[in-house]
C-alpha atoms as a PDB file:
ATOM      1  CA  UNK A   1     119.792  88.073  49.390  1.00  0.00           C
ATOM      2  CA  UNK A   2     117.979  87.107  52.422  1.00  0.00           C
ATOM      3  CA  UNK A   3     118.463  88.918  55.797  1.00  0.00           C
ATOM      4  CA  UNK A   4     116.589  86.802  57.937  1.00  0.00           C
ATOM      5  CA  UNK A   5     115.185  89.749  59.727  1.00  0.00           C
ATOM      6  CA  UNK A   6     111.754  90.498  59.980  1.00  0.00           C
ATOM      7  CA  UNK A   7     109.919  92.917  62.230  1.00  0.00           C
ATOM      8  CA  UNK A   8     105.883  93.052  63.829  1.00  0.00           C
ATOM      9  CA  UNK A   9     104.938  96.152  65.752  1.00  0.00           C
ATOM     10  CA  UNK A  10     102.181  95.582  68.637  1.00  0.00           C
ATOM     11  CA  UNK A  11     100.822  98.199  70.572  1.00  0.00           C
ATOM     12  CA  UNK A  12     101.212  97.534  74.305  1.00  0.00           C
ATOM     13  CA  UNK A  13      99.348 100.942  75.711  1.00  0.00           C
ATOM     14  CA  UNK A  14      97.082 103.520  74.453  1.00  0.00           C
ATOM     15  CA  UNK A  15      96.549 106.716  76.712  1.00  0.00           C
ATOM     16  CA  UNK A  16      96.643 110.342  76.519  1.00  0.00           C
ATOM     17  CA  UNK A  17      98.991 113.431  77.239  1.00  0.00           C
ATOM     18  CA  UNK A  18      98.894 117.211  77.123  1.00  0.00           C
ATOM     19  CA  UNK A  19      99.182 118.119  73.981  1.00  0.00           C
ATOM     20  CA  UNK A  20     101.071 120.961  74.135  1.00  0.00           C
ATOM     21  CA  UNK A  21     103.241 119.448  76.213  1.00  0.00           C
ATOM     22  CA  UNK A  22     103.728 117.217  73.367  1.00  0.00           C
ATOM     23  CA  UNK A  23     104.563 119.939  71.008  1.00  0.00           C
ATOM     24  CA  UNK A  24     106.705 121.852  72.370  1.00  0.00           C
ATOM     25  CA  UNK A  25     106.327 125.406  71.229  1.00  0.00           C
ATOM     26  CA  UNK A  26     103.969 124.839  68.194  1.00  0.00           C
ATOM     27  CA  UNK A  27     100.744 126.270  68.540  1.00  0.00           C
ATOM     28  CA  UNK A  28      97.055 124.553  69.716  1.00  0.00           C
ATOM     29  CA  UNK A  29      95.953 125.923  66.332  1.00  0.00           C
ATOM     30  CA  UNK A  30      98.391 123.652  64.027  1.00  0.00           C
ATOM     31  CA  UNK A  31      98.703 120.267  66.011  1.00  0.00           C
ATOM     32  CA  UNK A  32      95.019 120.094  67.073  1.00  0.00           C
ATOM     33  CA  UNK A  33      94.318 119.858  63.211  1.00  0.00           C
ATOM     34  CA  UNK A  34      96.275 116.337  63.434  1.00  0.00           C
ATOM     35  CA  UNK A  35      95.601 115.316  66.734  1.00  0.00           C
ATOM     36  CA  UNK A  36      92.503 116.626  68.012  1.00  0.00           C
ATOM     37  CA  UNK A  37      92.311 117.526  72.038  1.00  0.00           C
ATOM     38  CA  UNK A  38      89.779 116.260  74.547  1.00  0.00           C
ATOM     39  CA  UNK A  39      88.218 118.568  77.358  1.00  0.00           C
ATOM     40  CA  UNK A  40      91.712 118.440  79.379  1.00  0.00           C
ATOM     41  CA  UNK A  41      93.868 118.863  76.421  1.00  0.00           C
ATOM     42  CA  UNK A  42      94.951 115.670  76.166  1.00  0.00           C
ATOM     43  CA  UNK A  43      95.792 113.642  72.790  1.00  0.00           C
ATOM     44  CA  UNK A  44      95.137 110.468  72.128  1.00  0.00           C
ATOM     45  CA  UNK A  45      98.755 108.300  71.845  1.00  0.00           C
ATOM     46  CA  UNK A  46      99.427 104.826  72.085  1.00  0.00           C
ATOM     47  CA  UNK A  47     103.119 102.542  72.938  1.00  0.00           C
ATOM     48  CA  UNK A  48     103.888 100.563  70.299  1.00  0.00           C
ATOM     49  CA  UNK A  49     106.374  97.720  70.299  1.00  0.00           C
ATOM     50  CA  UNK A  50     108.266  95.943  67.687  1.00  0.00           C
ATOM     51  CA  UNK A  51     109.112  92.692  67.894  1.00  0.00           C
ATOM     52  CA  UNK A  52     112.850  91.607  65.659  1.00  0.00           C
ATOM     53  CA  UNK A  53     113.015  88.277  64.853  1.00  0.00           C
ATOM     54  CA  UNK A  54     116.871  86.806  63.565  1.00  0.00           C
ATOM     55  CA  UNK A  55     116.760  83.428  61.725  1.00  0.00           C
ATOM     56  CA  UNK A  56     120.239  82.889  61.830  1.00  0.00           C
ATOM     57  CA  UNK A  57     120.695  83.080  65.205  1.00  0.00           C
ATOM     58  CA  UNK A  58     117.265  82.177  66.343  1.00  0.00           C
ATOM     59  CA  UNK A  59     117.259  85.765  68.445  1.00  0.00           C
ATOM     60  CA  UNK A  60     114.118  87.568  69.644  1.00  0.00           C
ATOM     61  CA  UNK A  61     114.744  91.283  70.411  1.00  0.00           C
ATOM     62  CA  UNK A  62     111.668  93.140  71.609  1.00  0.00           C
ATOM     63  CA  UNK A  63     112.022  97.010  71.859  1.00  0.00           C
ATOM     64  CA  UNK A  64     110.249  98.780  74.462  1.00  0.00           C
ATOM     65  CA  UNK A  65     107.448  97.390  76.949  1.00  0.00           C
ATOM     66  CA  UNK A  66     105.455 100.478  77.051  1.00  0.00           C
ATOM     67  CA  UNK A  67     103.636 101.932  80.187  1.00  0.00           C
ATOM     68  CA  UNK A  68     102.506  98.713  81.735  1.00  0.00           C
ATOM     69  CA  UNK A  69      99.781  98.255  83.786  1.00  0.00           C
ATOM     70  CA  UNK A  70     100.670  98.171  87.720  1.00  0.00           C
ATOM     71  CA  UNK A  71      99.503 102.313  87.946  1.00  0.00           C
ATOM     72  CA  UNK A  72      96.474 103.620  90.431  1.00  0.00           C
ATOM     73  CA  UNK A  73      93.591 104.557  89.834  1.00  0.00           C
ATOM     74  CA  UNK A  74      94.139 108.679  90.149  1.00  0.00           C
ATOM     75  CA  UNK A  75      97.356 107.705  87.716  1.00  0.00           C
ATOM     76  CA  UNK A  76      95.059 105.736  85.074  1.00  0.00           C
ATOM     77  CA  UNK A  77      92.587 108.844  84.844  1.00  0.00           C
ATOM     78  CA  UNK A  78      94.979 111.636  84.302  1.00  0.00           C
ATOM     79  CA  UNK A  79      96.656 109.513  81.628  1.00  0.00           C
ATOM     80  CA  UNK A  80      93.374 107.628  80.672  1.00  0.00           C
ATOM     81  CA  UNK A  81      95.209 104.283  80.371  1.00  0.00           C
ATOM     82  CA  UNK A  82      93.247 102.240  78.881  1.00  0.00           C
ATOM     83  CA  UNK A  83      93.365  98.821  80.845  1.00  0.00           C
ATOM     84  CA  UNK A  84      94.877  95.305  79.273  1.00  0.00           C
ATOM     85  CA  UNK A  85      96.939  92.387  79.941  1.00  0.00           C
ATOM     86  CA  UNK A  86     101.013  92.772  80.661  1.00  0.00           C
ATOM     87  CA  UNK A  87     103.149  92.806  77.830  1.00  0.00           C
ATOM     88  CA  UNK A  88     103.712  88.759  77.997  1.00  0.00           C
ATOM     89  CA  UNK A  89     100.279  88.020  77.930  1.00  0.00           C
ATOM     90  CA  UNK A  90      99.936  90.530  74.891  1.00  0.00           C
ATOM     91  CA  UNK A  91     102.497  88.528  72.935  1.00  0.00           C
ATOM     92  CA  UNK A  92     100.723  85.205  73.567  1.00  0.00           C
ATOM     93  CA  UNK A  93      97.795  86.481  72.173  1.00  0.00           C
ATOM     94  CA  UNK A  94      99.418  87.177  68.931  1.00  0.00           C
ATOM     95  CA  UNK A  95     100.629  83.453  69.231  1.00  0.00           C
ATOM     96  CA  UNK A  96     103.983  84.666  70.301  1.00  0.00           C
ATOM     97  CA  UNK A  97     105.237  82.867  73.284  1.00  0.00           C
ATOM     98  CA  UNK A  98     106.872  85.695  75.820  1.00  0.00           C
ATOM     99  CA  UNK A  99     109.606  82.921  76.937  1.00  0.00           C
ATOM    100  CA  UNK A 100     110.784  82.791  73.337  1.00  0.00           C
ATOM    101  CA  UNK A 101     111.935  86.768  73.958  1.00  0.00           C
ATOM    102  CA  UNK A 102     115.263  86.377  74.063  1.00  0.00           C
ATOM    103  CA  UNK A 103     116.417  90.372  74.525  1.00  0.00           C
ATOM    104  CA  UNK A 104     115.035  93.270  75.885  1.00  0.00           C
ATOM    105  CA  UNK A 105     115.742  96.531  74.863  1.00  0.00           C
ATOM    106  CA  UNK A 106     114.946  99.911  76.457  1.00  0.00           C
ATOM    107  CA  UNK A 107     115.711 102.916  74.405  1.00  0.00           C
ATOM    108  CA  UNK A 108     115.817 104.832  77.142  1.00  0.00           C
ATOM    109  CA  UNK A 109     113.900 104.386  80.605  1.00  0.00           C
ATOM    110  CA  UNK A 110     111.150 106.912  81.028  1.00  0.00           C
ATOM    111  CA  UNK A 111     108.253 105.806  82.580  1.00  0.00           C
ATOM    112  CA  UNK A 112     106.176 105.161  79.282  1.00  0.00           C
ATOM    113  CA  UNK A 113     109.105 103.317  78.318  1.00  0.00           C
ATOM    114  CA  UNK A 114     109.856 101.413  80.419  1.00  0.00           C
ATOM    115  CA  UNK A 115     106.820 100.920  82.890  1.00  0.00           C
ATOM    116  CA  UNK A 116     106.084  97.286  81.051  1.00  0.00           C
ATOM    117  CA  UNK A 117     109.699  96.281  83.139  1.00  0.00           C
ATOM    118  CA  UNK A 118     106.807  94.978  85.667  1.00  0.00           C
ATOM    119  CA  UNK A 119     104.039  93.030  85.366  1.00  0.00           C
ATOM    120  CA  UNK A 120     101.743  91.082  88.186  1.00  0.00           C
ATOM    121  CA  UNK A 121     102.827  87.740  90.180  1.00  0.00           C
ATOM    122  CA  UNK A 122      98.932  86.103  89.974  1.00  0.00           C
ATOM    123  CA  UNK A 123      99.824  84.072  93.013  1.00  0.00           C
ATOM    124  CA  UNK A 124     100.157  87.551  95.511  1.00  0.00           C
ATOM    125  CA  UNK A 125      99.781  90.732  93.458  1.00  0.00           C
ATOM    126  CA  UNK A 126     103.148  91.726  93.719  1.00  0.00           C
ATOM    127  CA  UNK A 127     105.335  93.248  90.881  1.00  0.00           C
ATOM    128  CA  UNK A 128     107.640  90.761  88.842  1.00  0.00           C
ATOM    129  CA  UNK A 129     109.958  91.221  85.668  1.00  0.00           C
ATOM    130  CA  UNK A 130     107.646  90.433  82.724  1.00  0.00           C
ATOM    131  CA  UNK A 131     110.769  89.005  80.686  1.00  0.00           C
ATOM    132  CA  UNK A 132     113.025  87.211  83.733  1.00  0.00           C
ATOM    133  CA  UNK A 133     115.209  85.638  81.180  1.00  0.00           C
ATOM    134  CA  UNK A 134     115.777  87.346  78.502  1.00  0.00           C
ATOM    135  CA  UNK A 135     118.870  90.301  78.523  1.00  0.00           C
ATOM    136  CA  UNK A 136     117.911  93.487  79.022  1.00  0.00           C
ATOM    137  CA  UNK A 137     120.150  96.395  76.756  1.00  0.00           C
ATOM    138  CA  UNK A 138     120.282  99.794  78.216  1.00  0.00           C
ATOM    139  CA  UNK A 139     122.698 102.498  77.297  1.00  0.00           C
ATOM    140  CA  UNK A 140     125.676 103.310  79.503  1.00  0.00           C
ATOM    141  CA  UNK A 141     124.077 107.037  80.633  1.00  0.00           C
ATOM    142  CA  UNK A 142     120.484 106.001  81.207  1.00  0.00           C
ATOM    143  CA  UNK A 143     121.563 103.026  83.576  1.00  0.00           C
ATOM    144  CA  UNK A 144     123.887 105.547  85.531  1.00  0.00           C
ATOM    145  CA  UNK A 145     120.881 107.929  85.793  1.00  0.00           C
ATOM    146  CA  UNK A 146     118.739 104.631  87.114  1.00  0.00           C
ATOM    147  CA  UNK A 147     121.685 103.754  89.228  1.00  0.00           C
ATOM    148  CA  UNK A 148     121.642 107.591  90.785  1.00  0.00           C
ATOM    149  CA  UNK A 149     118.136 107.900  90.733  1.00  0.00           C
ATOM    150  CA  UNK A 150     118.293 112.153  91.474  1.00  0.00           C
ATOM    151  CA  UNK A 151     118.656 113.113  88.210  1.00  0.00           C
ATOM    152  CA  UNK A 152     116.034 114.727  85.596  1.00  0.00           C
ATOM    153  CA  UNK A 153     116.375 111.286  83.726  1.00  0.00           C
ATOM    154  CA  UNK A 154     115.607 109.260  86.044  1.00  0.00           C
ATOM    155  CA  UNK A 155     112.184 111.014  86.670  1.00  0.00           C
ATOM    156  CA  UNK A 156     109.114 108.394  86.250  1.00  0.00           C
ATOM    157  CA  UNK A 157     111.065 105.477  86.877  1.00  0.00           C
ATOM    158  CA  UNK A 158     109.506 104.474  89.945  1.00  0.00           C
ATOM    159  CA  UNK A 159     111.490 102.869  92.910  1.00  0.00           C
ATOM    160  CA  UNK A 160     110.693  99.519  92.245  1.00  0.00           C
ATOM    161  CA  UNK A 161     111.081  99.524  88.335  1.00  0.00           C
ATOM    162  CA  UNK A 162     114.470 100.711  89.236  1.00  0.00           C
ATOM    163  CA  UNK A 163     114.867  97.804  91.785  1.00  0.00           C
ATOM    164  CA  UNK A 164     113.651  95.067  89.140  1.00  0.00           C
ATOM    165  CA  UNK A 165     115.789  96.191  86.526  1.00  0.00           C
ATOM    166  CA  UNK A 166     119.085  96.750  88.934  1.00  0.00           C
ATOM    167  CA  UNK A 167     118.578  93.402  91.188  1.00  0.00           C
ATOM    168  CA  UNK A 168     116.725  91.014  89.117  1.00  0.00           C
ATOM    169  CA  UNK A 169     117.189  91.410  85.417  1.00  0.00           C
ATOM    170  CA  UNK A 170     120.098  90.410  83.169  1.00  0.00           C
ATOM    171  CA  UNK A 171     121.302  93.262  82.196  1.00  0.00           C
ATOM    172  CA  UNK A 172     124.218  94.506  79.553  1.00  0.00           C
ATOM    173  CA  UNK A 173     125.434  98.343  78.761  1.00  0.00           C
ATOM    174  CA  UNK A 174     125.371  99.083  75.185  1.00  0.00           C
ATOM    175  CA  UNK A 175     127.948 101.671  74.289  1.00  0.00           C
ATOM    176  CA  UNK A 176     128.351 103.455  70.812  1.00  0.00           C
ATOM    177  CA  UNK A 177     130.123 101.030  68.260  1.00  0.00           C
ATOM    178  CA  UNK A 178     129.217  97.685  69.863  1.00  0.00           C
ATOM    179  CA  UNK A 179     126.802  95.477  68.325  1.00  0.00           C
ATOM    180  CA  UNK A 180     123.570  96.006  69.667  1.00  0.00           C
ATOM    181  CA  UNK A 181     121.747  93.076  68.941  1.00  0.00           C
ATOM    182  CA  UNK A 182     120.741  90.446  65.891  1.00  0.00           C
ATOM    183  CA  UNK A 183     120.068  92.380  62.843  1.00  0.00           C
ATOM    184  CA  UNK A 184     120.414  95.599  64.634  1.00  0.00           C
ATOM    185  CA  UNK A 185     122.321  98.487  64.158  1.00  0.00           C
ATOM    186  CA  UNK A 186     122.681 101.250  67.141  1.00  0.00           C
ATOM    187  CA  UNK A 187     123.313 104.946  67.609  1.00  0.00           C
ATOM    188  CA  UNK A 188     123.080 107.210  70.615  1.00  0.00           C
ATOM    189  CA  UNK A 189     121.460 110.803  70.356  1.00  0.00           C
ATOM    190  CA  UNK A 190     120.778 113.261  73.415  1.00  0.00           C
ATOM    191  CA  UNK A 191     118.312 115.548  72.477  1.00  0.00           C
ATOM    192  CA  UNK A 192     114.714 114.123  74.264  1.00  0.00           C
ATOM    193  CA  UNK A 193     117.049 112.639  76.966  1.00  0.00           C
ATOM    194  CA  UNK A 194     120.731 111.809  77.403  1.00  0.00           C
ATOM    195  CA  UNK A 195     121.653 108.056  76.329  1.00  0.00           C
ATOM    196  CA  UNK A 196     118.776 107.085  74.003  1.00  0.00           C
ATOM    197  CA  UNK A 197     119.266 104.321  71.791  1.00  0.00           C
ATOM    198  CA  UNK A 198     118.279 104.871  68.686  1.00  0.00           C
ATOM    199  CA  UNK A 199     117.522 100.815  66.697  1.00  0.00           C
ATOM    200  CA  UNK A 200     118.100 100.806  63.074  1.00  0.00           C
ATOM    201  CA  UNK A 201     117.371  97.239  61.562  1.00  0.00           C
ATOM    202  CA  UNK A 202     119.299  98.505  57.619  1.00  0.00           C
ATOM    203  CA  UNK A 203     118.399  94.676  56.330  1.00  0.00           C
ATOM    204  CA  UNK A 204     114.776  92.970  56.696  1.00  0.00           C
ATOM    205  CA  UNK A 205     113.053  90.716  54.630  1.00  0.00           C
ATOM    206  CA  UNK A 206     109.765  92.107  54.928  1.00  0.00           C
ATOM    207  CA  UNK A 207     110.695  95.512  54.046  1.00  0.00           C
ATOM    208  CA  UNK A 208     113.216  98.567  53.569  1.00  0.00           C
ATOM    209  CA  UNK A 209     115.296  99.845  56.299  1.00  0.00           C
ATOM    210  CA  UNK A 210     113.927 100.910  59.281  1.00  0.00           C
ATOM    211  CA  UNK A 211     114.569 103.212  62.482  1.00  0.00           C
ATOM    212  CA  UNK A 212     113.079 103.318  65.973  1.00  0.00           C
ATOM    213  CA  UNK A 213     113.367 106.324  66.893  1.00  0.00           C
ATOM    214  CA  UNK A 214     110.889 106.523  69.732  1.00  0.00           C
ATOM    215  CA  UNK A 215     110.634 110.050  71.176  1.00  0.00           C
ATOM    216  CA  UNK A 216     112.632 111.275  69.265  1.00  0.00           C
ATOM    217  CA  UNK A 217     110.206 111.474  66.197  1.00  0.00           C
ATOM    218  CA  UNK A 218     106.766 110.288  68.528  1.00  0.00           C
ATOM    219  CA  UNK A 219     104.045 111.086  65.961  1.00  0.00           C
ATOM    220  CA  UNK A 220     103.446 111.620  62.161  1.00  0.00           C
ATOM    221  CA  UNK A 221     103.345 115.844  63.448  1.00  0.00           C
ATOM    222  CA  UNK A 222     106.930 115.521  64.417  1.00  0.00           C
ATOM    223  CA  UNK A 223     107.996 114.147  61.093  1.00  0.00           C
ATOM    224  CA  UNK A 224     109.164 117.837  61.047  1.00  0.00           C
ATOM    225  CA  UNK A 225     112.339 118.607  62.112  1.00  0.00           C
ATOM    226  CA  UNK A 226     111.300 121.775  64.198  1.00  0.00           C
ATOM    227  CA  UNK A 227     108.359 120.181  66.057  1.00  0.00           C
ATOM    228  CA  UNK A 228     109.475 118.973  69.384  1.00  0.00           C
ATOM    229  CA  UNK A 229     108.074 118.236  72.571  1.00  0.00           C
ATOM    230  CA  UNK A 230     108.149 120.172  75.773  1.00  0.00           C
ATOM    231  CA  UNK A 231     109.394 116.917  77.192  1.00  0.00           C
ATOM    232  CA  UNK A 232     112.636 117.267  75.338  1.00  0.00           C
ATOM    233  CA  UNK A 233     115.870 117.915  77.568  1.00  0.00           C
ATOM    234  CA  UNK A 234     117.813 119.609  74.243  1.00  0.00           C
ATOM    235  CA  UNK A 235     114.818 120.498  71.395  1.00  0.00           C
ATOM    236  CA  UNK A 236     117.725 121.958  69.586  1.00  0.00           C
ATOM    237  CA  UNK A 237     119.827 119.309  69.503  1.00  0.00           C
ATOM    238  CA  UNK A 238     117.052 117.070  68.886  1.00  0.00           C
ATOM    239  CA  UNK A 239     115.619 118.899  65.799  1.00  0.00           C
ATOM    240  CA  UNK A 240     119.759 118.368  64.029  1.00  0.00           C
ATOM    241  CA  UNK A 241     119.357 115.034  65.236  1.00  0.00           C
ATOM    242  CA  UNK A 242     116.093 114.112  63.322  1.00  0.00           C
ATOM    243  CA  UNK A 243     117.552 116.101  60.419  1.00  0.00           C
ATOM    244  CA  UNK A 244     120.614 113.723  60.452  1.00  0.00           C
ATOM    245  CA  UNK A 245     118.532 111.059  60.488  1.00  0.00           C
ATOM    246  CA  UNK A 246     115.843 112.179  58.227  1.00  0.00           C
ATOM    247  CA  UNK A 247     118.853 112.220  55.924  1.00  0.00           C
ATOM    248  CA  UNK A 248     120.807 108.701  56.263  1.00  0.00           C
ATOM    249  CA  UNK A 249     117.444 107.318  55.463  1.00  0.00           C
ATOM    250  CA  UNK A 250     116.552 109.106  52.564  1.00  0.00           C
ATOM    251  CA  UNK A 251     119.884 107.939  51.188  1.00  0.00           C
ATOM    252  CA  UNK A 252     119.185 104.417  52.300  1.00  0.00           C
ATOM    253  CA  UNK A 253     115.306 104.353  51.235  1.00  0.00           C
ATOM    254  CA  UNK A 254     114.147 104.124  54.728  1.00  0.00           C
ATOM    255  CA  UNK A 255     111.890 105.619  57.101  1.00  0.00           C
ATOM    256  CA  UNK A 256     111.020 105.353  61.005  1.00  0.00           C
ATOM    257  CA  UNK A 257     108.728 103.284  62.848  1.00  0.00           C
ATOM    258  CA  UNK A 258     106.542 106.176  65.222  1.00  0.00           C
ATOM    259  CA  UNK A 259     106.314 104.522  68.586  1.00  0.00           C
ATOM    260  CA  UNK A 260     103.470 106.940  70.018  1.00  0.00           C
ATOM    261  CA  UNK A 261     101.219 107.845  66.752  1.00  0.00           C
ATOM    262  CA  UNK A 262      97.663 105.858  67.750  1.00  0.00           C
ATOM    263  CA  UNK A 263      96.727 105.667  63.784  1.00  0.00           C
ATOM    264  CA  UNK A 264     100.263 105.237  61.750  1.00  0.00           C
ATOM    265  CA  UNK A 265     102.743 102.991  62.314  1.00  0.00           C
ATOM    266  CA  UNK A 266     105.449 104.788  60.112  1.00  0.00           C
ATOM    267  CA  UNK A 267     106.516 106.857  57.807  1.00  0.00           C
ATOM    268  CA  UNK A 268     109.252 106.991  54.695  1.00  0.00           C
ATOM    269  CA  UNK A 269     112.405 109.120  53.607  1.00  0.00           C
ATOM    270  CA  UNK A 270     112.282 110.595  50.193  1.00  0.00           C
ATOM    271  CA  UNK A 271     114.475 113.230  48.700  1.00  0.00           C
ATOM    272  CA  UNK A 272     112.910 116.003  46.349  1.00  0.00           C
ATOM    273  CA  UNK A 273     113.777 119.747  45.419  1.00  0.00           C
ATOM    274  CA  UNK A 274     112.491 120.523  48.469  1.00  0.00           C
ATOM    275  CA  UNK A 275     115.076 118.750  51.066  1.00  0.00           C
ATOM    276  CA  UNK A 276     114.077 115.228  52.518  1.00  0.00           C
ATOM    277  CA  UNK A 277     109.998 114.792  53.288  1.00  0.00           C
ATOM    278  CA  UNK A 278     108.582 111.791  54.942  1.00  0.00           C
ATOM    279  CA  UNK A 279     105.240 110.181  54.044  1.00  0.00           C
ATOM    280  CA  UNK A 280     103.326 108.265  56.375  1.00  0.00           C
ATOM    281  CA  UNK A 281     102.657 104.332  55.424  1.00  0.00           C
ATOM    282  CA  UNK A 282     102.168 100.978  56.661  1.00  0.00           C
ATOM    283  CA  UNK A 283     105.442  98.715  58.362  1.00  0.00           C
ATOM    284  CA  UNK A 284     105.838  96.651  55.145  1.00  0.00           C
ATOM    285  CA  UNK A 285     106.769 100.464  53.172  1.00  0.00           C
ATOM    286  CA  UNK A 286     105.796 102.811  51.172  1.00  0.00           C
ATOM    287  CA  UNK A 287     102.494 102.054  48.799  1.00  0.00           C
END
């Protein structure tokens, strides 16, 4: 039977981070041999998007807007952004027009989340919401730590994203057993940061069941449970948390979409003698 969900993924930003601050405790010697470092120890990673259409309803969700592109120059070297157009102008080129975006939703708001909340008014320069009129979901706890703006959370969410998303968007709190949107499913976890939304889309037409995890599985290295990043508030938390996952989705014969990987898009649940692996492979599923 027909969902009427389908999903694209479109990478909005490639650029690089420490790599060990990217894994955590694992040593240079073991994630170098997947993602290999340049002369400042940085690892290639990209921001990737997906974009979940709902034929019933006619809804557009798009989930995440990546690091956009209003940064300085000293910023764009030490994260060697590459340069591009704003996210809007990166759906039109896919023949996707942005004004048919009818949600927004932020998994959580760290700055390479969340940075694409701005993009640049041609007429002056200054920074305007790339999606003005579509809603924007946040969880409950990441839009009091925007509110607050002093906590750990809200680190990298500069000022004026803050003042975009609080003054100008339209914006609705999802909380833990509310619908989240059109032909997706939501759960909160805590471990890379408290109030992250983790999208599960359980019916598609162009595929099996898939998870955005985001950070909380960023690359095909932290398909492990134990690999986690330095950047993660509660690593062991998080590491139960993928293995919770890692097992509703081997029961459902689904994997994850990996929002930072720059050469795999995702990678799929299976259950053997040895526990629950997951093997990377295209969007559409397994080969």
């Amino acid at each position: 039977m027909s969902s009427g969900v389908t999903v694209r993924a479109l990478v909005v930003s490639s650029f690089a981070l420490d790599g060990g601050a990217m894994h955590g405790i694992v040593p240079r010697t073991l994630w170098e041999r997947v993602h290999p470092a340049d002369a400042r120890h940085r690892i290639a990673l990209v921001a990737r998007a997906l974009l979940v259409d709902h034929a019933a309803s006619g809804e557009r969700t798009l989930i995440e807007l990546g690091m956009g592109q209003r940064w300085s120059e000293k910023e764009r070297g030490l994260y060697a952004l590459a340069p591009g157009p704003d996210v809007p102008a990166q759906l039109a080129a896919i023949g996707v027009d942005p004004e048919s975006i009818t949600r927004v939703l932020l998994t959580h708001l760290h700055w390479d989340h969340a940075g694409g909340l701005a993009c640049t008014d041609p007429a002056d320069g200054s920074a305007q919401l790339a999606f003005p009129d579509a809603e924007h979901v946040v969880s409950e706890v990441c839009l009091r730590h925007a509110t607050a703006a002093t906590t750990r959370e809200a680190v990298g969410l500069a000022a004026g994203l803050r003042e975009l998303l609080l003054t100008r968007a339209r914006l609705r709190v999802y909380r833990p057993g509310e619908p989240l949107a059109p032909g997706l499913e939501g759960r909160l976890v805590g471990g890379h940061t408290d109030g992250h939304i983790v999208p599960l889309a359980r019916h598609r037409d162009d595929g099996p069941p898939l998870a955005f995890p985001t950070d909380l599985v960023p690359t095909r290295s932290h398909l492990r449970a134990a690999w986690v990043m330095g950047y993660d508030a509660h690593p062991h938390a998080l590491a139960e948390e993928k293995r919770a996952l890692f097992e509703e989705l081997a029961t459902m014969g689904g994997g994850v979409c990996l929002y930072h990987d720059p050469e795999v898009e995702a990678a799929w649940a299976t259950r053997n003698e040895r526990g629950v692996e997951l093997t990377p492979g295209p969007l559409a599923g397994p080969n």
